[in-house]
Protein backbone atom coordinates (compact mmCIF):
# COMPACT_ATOMS: atom_id res chain seq x y z
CA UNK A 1 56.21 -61.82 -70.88
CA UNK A 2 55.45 -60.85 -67.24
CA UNK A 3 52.36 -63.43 -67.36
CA UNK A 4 54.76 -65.73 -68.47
CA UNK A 5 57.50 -65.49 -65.96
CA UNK A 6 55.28 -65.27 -62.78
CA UNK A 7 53.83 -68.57 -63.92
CA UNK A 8 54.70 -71.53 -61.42
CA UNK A 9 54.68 -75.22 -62.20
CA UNK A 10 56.20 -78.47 -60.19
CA UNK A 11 59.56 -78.94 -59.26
CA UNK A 12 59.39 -82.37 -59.96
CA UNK A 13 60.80 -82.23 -64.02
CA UNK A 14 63.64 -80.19 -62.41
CA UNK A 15 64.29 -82.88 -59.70
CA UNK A 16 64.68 -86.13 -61.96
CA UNK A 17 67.23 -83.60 -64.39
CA UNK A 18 69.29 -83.81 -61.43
CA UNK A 19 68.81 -87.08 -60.43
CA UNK A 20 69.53 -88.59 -64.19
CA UNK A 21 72.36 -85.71 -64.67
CA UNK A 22 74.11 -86.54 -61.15
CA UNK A 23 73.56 -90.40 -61.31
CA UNK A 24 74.72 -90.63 -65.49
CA UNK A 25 78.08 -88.60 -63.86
CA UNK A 26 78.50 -90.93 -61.58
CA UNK A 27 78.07 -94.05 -63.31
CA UNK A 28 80.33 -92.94 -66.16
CA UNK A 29 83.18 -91.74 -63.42
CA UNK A 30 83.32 -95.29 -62.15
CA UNK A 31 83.33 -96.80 -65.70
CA UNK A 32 86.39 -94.42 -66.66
CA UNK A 33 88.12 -95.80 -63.25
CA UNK A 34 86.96 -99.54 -63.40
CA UNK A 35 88.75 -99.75 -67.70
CA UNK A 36 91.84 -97.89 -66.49
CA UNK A 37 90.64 -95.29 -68.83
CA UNK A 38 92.31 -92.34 -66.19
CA UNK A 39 95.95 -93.90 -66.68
CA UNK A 40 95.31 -94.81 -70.53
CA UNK A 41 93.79 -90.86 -71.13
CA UNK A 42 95.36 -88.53 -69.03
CA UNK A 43 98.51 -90.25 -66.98
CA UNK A 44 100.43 -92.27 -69.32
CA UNK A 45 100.25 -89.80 -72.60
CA UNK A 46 103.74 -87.59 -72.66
CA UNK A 47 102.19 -85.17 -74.31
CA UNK A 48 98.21 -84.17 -74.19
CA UNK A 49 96.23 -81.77 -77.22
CA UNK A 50 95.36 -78.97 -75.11
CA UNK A 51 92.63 -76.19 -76.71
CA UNK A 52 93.92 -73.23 -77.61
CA UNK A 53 92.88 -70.67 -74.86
CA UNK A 54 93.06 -73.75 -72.32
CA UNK A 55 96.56 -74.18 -72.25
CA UNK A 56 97.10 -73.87 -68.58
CA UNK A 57 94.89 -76.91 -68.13
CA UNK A 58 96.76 -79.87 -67.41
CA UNK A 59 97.13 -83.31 -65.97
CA UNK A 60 97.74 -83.76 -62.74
CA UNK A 61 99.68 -86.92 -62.69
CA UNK A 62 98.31 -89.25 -60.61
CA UNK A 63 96.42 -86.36 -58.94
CA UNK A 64 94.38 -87.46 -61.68
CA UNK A 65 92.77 -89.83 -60.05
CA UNK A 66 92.16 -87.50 -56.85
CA UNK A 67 90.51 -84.91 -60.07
CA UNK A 68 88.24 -87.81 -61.23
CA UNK A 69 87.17 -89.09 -57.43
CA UNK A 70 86.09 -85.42 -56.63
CA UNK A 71 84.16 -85.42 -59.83
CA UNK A 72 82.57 -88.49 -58.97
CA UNK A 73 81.54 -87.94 -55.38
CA UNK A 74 80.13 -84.51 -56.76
CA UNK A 75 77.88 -86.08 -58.81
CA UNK A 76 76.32 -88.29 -56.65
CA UNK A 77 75.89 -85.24 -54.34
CA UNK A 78 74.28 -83.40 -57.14
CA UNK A 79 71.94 -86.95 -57.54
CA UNK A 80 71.25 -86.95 -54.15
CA UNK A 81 70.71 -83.18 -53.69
CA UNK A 82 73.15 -83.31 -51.15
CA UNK A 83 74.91 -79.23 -50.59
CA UNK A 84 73.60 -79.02 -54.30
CA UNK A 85 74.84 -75.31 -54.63
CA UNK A 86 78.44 -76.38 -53.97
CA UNK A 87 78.02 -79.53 -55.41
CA UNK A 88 76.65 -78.90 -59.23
CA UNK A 89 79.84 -76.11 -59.17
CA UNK A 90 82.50 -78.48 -58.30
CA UNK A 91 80.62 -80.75 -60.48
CA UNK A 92 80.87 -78.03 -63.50
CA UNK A 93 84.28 -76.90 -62.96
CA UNK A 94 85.80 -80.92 -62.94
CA UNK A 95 84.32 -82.05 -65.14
CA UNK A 96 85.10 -79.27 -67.64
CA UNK A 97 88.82 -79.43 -66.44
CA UNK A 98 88.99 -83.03 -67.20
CA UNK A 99 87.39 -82.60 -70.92
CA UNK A 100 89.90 -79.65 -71.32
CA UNK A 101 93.25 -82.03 -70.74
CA UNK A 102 93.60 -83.74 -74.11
CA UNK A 103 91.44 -82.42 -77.21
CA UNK A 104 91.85 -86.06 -78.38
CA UNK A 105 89.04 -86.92 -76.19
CA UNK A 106 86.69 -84.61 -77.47
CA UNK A 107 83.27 -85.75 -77.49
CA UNK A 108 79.80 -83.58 -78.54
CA UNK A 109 78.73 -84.93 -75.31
CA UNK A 110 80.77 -83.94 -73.00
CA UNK A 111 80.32 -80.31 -74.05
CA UNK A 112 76.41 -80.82 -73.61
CA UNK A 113 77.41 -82.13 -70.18
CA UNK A 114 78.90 -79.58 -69.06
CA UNK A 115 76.98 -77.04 -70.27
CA UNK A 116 73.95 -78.76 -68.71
CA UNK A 117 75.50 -78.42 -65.32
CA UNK A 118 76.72 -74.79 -66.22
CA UNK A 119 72.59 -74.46 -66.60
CA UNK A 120 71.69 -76.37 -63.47
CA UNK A 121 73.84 -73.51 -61.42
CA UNK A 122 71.41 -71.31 -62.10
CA UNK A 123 68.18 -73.72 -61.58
CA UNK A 124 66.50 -74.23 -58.27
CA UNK A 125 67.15 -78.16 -58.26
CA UNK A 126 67.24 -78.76 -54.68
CA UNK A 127 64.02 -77.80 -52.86
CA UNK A 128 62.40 -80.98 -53.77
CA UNK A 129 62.88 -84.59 -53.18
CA UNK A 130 66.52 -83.57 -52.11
CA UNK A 131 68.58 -84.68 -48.53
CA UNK A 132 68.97 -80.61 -48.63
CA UNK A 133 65.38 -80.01 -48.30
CA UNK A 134 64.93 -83.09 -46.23
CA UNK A 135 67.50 -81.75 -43.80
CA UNK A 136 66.32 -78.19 -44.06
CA UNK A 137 62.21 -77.64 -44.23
CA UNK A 138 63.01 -74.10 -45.06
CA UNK A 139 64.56 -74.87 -48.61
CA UNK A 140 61.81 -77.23 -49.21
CA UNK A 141 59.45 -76.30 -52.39
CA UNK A 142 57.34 -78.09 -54.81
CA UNK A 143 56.70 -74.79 -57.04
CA UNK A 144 59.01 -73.26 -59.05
CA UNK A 145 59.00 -70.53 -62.09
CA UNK A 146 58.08 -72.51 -65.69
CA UNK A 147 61.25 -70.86 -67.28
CA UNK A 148 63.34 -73.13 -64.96
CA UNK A 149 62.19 -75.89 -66.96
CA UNK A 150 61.83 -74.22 -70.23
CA UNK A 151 65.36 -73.28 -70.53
CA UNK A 152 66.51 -77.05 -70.46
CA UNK A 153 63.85 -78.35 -72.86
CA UNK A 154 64.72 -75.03 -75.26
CA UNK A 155 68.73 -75.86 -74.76
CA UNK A 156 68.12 -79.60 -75.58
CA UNK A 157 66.00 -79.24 -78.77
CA UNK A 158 68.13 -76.83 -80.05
CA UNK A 159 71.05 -79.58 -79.61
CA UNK A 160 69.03 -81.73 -81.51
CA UNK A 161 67.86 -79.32 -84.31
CA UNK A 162 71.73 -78.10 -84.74
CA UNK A 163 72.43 -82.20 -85.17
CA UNK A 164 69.94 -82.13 -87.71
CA UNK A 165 70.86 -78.92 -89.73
CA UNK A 166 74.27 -80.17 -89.56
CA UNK A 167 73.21 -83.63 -91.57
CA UNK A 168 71.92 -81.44 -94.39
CA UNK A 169 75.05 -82.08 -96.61
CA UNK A 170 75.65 -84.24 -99.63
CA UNK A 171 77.80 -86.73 -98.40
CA UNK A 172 75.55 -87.50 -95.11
CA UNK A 173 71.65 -87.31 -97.97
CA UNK A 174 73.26 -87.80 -101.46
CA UNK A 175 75.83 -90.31 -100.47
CA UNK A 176 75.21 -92.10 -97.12
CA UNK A 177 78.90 -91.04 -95.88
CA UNK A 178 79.95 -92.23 -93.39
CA UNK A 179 77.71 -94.79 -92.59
CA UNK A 180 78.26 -97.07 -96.03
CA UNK A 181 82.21 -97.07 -94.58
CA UNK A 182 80.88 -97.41 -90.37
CA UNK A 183 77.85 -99.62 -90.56
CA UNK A 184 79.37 -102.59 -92.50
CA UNK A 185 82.10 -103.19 -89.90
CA UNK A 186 78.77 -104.36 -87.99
CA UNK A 187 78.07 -107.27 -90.34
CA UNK A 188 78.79 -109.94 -87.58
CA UNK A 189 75.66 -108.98 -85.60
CA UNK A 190 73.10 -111.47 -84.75
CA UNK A 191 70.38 -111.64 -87.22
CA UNK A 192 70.43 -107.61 -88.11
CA UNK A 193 74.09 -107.66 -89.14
CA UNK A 194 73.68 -108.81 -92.96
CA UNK A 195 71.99 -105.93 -93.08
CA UNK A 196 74.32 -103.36 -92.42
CA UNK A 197 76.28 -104.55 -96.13
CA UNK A 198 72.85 -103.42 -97.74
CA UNK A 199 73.84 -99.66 -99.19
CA UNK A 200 70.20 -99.12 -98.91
CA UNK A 201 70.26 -99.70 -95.37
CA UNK A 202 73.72 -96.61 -95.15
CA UNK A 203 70.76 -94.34 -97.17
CA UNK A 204 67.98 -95.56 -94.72
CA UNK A 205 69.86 -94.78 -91.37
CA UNK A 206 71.45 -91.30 -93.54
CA UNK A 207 67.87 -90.12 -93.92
CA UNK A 208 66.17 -91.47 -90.74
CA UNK A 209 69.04 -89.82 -88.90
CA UNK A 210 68.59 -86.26 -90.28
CA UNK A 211 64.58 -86.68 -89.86
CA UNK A 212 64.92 -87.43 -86.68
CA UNK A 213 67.36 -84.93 -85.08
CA UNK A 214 65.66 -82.14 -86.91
CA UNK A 215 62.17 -82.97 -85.69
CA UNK A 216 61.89 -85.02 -82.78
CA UNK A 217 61.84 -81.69 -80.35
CA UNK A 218 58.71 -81.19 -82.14
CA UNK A 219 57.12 -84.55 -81.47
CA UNK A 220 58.01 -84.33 -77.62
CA UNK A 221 56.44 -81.33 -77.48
CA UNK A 222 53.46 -82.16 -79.24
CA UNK A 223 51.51 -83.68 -76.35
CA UNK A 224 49.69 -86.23 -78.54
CA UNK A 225 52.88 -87.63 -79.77
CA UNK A 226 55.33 -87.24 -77.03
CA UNK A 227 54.83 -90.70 -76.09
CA UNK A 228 55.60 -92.36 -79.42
CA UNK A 229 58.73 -89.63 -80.01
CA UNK A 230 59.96 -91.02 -76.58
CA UNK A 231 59.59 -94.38 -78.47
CA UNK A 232 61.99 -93.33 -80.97
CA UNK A 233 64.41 -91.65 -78.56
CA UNK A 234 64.60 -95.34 -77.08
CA UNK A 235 64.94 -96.76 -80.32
CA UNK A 236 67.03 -94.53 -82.00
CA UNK A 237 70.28 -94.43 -78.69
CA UNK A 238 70.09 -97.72 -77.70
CA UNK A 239 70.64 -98.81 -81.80
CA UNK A 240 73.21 -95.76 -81.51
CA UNK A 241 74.88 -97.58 -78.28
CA UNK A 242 74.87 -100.87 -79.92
CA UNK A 243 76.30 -99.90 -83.35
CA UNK A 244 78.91 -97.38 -82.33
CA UNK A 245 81.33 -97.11 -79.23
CA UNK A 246 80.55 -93.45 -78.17
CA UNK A 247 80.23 -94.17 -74.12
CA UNK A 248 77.36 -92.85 -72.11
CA UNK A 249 75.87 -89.90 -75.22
CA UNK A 250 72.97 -92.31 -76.25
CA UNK A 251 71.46 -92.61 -72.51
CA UNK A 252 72.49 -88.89 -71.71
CA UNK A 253 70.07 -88.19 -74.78
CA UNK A 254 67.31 -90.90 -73.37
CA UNK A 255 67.42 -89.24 -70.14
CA UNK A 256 67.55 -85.48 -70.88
CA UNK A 257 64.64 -86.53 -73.31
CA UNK A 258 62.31 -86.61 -70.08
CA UNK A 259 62.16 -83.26 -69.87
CA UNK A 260 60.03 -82.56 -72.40
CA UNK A 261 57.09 -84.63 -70.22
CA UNK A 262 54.40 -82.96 -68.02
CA UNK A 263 55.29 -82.70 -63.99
CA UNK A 264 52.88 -85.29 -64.13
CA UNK A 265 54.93 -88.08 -65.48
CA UNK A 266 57.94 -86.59 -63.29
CA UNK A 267 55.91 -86.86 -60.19
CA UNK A 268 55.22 -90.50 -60.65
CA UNK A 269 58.99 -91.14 -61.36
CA UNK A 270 59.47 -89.77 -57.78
CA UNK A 271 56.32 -90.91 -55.95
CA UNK A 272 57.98 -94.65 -57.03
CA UNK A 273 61.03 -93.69 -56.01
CA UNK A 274 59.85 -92.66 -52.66
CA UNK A 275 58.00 -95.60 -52.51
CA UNK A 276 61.11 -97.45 -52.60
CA UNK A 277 63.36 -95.00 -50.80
CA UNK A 278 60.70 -95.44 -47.76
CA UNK A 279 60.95 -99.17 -47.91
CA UNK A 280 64.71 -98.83 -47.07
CA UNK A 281 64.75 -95.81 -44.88
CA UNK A 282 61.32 -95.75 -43.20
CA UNK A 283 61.42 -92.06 -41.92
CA UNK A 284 62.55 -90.61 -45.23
CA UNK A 285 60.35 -88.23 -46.73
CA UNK A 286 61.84 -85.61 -48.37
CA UNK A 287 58.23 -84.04 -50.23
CA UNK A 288 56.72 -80.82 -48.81
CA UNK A 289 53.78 -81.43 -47.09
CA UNK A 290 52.06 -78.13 -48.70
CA UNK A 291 52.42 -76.01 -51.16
CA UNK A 292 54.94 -74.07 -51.29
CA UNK A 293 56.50 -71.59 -53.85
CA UNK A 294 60.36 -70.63 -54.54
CA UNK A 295 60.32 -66.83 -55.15
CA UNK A 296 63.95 -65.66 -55.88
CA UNK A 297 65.10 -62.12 -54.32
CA UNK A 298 65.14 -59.74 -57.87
CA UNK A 299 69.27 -59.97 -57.49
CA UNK A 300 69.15 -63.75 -58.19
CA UNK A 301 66.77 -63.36 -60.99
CA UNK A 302 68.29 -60.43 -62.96
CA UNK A 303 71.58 -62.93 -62.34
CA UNK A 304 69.93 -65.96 -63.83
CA UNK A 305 68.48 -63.89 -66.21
CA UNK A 306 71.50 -62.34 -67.16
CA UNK A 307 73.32 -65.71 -67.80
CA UNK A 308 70.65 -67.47 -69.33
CA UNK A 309 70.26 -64.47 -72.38
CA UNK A 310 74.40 -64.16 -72.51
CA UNK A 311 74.55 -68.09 -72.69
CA UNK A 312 71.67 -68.80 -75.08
CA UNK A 313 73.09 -66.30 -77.55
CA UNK A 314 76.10 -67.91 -77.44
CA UNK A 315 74.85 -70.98 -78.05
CA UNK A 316 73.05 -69.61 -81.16
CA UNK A 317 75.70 -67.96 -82.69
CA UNK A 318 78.71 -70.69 -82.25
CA UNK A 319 77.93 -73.08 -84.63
CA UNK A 320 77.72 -70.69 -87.09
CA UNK A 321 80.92 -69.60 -86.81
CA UNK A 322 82.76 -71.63 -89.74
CA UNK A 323 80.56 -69.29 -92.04
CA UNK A 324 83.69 -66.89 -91.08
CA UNK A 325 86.45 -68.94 -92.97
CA UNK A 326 86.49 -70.05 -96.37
CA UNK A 327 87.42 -73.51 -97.14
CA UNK A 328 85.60 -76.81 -96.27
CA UNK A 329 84.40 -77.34 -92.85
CA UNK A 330 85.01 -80.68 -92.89
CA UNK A 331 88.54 -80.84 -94.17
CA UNK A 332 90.12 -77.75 -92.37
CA UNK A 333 87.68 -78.14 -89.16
CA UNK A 334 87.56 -74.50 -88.75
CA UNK A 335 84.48 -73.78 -86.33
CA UNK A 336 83.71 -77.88 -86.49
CA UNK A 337 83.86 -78.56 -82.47
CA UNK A 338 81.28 -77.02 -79.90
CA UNK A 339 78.58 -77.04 -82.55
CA UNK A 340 76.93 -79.86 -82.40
CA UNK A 341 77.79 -82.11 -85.26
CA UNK A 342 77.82 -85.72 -84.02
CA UNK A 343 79.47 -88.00 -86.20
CA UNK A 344 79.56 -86.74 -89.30
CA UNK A 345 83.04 -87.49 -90.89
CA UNK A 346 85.08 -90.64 -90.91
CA UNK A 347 88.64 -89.38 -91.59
CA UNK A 348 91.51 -91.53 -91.39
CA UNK A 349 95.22 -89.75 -92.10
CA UNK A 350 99.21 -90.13 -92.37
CA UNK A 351 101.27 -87.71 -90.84
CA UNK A 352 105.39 -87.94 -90.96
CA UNK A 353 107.04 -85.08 -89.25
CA UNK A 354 110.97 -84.37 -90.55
CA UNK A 355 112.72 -81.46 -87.66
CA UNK A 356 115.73 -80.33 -89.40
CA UNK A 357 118.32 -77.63 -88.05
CA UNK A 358 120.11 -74.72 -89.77
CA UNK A 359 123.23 -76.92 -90.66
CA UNK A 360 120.81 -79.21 -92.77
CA UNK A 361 120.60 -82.07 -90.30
CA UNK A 362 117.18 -83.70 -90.22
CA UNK A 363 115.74 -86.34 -88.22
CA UNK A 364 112.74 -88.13 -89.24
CA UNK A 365 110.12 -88.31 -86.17
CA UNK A 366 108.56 -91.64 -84.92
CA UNK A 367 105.17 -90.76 -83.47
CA UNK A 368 105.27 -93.58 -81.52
CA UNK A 369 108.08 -92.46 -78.96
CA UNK A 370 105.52 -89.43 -78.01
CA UNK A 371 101.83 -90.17 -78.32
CA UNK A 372 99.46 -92.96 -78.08
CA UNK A 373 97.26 -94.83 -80.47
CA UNK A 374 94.86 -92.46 -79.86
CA UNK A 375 96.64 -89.42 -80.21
CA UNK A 376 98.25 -90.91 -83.30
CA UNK A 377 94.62 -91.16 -84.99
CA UNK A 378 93.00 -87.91 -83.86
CA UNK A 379 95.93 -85.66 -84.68
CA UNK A 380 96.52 -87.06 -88.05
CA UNK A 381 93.41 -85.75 -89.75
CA UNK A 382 92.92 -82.86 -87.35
CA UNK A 383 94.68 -79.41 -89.08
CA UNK A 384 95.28 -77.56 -85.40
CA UNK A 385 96.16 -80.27 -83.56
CA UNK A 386 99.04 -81.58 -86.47
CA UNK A 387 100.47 -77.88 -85.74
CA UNK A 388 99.82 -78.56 -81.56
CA UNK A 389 102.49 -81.68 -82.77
CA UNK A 390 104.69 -79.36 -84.46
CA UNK A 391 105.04 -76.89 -81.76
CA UNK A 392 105.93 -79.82 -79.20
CA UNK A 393 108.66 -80.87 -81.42
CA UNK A 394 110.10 -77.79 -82.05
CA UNK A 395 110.21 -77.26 -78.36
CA UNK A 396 111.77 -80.46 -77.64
CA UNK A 397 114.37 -80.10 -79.78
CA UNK A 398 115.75 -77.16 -78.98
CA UNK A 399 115.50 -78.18 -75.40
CA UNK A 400 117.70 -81.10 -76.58
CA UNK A 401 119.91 -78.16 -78.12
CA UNK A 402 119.31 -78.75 -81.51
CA UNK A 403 119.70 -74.62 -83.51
CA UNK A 404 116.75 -73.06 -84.46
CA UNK A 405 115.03 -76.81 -85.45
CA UNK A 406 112.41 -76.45 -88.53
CA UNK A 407 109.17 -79.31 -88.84
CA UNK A 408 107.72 -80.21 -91.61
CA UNK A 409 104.78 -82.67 -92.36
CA UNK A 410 103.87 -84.84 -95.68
CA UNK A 411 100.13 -85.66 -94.61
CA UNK A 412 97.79 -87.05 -96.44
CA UNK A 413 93.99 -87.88 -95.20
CA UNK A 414 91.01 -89.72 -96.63
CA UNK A 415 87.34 -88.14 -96.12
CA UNK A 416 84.51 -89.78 -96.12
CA UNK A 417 85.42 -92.54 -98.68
CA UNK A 418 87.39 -90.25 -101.19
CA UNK A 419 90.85 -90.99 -102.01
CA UNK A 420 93.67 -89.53 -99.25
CA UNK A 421 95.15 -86.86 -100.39
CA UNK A 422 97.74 -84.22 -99.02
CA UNK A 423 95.97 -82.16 -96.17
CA UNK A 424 99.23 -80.09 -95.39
CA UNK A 425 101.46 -77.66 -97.52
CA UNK A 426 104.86 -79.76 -96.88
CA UNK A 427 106.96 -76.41 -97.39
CA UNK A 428 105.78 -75.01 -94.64
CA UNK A 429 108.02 -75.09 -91.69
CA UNK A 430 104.99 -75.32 -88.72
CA UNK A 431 107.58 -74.58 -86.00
CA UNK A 432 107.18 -70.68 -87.24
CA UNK A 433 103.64 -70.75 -87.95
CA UNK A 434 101.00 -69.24 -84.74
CA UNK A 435 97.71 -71.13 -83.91
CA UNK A 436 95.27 -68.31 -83.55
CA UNK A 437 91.36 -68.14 -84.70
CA UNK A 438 92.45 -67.15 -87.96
CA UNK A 439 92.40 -68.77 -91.52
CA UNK A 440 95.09 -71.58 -91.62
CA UNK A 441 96.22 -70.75 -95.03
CA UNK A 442 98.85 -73.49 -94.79
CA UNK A 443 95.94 -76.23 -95.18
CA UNK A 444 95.87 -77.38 -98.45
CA UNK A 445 92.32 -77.22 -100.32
CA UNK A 446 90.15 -80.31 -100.76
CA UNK A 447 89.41 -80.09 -104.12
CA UNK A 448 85.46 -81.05 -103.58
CA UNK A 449 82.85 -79.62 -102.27
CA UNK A 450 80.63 -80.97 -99.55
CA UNK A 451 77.18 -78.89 -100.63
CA UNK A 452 74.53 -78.03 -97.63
CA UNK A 453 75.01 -76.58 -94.04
C-alpha cells in the first residue's frame, strides 16, 4: 500500500476530467438558458418537490437565473483552470442546489455530476495545462499521485457495474420492460425505425444493455480492449441520445469514459490542444518545462484520504439500502434514487386528491391550478412525492381557513406494461401521515413480484 501511494504518474488524465467536466457544465448551463428551461423548471412552478432533508432549498425567483449564470461561469473556470480551488466549490455547491429545488427533475446524472465535482475538490486538477499554473509557475506540475486518477476510474466503473446489477430483474431479462413499451414510439426513424416494433429487438437492447453496464469497466481496463470498449461507449450513448430525451448523460458517460486511457492518450488530447491554443494566443504555454512532482503536506492527504474512504463507503452501501424495507422497489421506490438505476421503469399514474373539513365539506382538487405537466407526471406514480402533494394542500387550506382539512387520494398506476392498479390506501387521510425514512405502510402492495436485484 505505501508502494502504491508514493507512485506518481501524469497529470494529464486529471487535466482533460476537468476540461470535459467544466466544458459539459457549461454547455448544458447555456442549453437550460437558451429552451427557457430556468422559467419552465424552477420560476413558473407554484409549488416545487423538495427532498426530504433539503427542504430549506428553494427557488430563488428570478434569482434563478443569477443561481444558473454563477453555475455557468464556474464551470468554464473549472474548464479553463481558472482559481480552480474556488471554482470546482462554487461549481459543487450550485449545481447541487439547483438539482435539490424540484425532485421532479431528478436525473441519475446529475447526482454523478455532482458527486464528480464533490471528487475533483479533493484532486490536484490545476497544476497542469491550467491559466492557474500558467499564471503561477509555482503551482505548475506534470506529476501527480496514481490514486488521483484511480479514484475517478474506481467511482465511474462502479456507476456502471451498479447500472448493470440493477438490470438483473425479470421485467428488464425475462420480459424486455420497458423497452417493448419505449422503443416502439421510435418507429418513425429513418431506415432503423421498423425495427424498434420487432419484440426481438426490446430483448436484444434488454440484454445488450445489462452486458454492457456490467462489464464494460472491465474492457477499458483491459489494455488490449480498451480501444474497442471505447467503441461501444460511442456506440452505445450516442444510440442512447438518439432514442431517448435524457439531456447531456450519454456524452457525460463518453467523456468520463476517457479516464480509463493511459496519460499517453491524455497527453496527445492536450499536446493538440496546445497546438491550437498556440495558434490563437502565440505566447500561451501553460506545460511545465521539467519535471515536476505535486507532494501534498500530510494534513491535505490524511484530508483527502479521509473523504475519499468516508465517501466511497457511502457510495457502496446506498444502493443497497431498499434491502431495509419490504415491499417492491419499484412500486413503493423506497431506496430507488441515488443508486444508480437508469431507466428502468416506465410508470404512468392517476392521482385525484379530495380535502374535506370536519363539517363534511369536500372539495375535489384540480392539479392543474398548482403544478405543471411535469409535476403532474412525476408525482403521480411517485409514493413520497403524492404525500409532498398532500402536505401542500393541507397547508393551503387551512391557510385559506378551511378546519382541520383531511386529503385523500384514489391513485392508480401502471408498471411496466401491467394493468394500473391502486398504488394508495384511499382511507388514509395523508394530511396526518409524516414523511420520514421509514416503511410507508399506507402504499398499497403490488401484487407481483419483480425477481432479481
Amino acid at each position: 500500500m505505501k508502494e502504491y501511494f508514493a507512485r506518481y504518474t501524469s497529470a494529464a488524465p486529471l487535466a482533460v476530467m476537468r476540461i470535459v467536466l467544466g466544458g459539459l457544465l457549461f454547455v448544458g448551463v447555456i442549453r437550460f438558458w437558451a429552451n427557457g428551461w430556468i422559467k419552465e423548471l424552477y420560476i413558473l412552478p407554484k409549488f416545487h418537490f423538495t427532498f426530504y432533508g433539503f427542504e430549506f432549498v428553494r427557488p430563488l425567483s428570478e434569482g434563478t437565473y443569477v443561481l444558473f449564470a454563477v453555475c455557468g461561469c464556474a464551470a468554464l473556470m473549472v474548464a479553463l483552470g481558472l482559481y480552480y480551488r474556488m471554482a470546482i466549490i462554487v461549481l459543487f455547491l450550485s449545481f447541487t442546489y439547483i438539482e435539490l429545488i424540484d425532485k421532479s427533475t431528478y436525473l441519475n446524472h446529475y447526482y454523478f455530476i455532482s458527486m464528480i465535482c464533490l471528487m475533483m475538490i479533493f484532486l490536484p486538477a490545476h497544476g497542469y495545462f491550467s491559466i492557474d499554473a500558467y499564471r503561477n509557475r509555482r503551482l505548475q506540475y506534470n506529476l501527480i499521485p496514481s490514486w488521483t486518477i484511480d479514484v475517478l476510474r474506481l467511482f465511474v466503473a462502479m456507476v456502471y457495474v451498479y447500472a448493470g446489477l440493477a438490470k438483473f430483474n425479470s421485467d428488464w431479462l425475462l420480459h424486455a420492460q420497458p423497452l417493448r413499451i419505449w422503443l416502439p414510439s421510435r418507429n418513425d426513424m429513418f431506415l432503423i425505425g421498423p425495427l424498434f416494433s420487432k419484440l426481438w429487438v426490446a430483448y436484444a437492447f434488454s440484454w445488450i444493455g445489462f452486458l454492457y453496464d456490467l462489464t464494460v469497466p472491465l474492457w477499458l481496463f483491459y489494455r488490449p480492449t480498451r480501444w474497442w470498449a471505447f467503441g461501444a461507449v460511442l456506440v452505445f450513448h450516442l444510440m442512447t441520445a438518439l432514442l431517448f430525451p435524457i439531456g447531456m448523460f450519454p456524452y457525460v458517460m463518453i467523456g468520463t469514459s476517457l479516464i480509463f486511457f493511459p496519460a499517453s492518450a491524455h497527453e496527445n488530447i492536450l499536446t493538440w490542444m496546445k497546438q491550437l491554443l498556440t495558434r490563437l494566443i502565440p505566447s500561451a504555454d501553460s506545460t511545465p518545462s521539467t519535471d515536476k512532482s505535486y507532494v501534498p503536506s500530510f494534513g491535505v492527504q490524511r484530508l483527502a484520504f479521509s473523504f475519499f474512504l468516508i465517501f466511497f463507503t457511502f457510495q457502496i452501501a446506498t444502493p443497497w439500502r431498499y434491502l431495509l424495507y419490504p415491499d417492491e422497489l419499484f412500486w413503493t421506490e423506497e431506496g430507488y434514487r441515488f443508486s444508480w438505476r437508469v431507466m428502468l421503469m416506465e410508470k404512468a399514474g392517476f392521482a385525484e386528491f379530495t380535502v374535506r373539513d370536519s363539517t363534511g365539506y369536500y372539495e375535489i382538487i384540480n392539479n392543474d391550478d398548482y403544478l405543471t405537466p411535469l409535476q403532474q407526471k412525476m408525482m403521480s406514480a411517485q409514493p413520497d412525492m403524492v404525500l409532498q402533494y398532500a402536505h401542500f394542500l393541507r397547508d393551503h387550506y387551512r391557510a385559506m381557513g378551511m378546519s382541520c382539512p383531511e386529503v385523500f387520494v384514489d391513485s392508480y398506476v401502471a408498471l411496466n406494461g401491467r394493468l394500473g392498479r391502486p398504488m394508495i390506501d384511499p382511507r388514509i387521510n395523508l394530511a396526518n401521515v409524516e414523511e420520514s425514512f421509514a416503511h410507508k405502510s399506507w402504499v398499497l402492495p403490488l401484487n407481483d413480484e419483480i425477481r432479481g436485484l
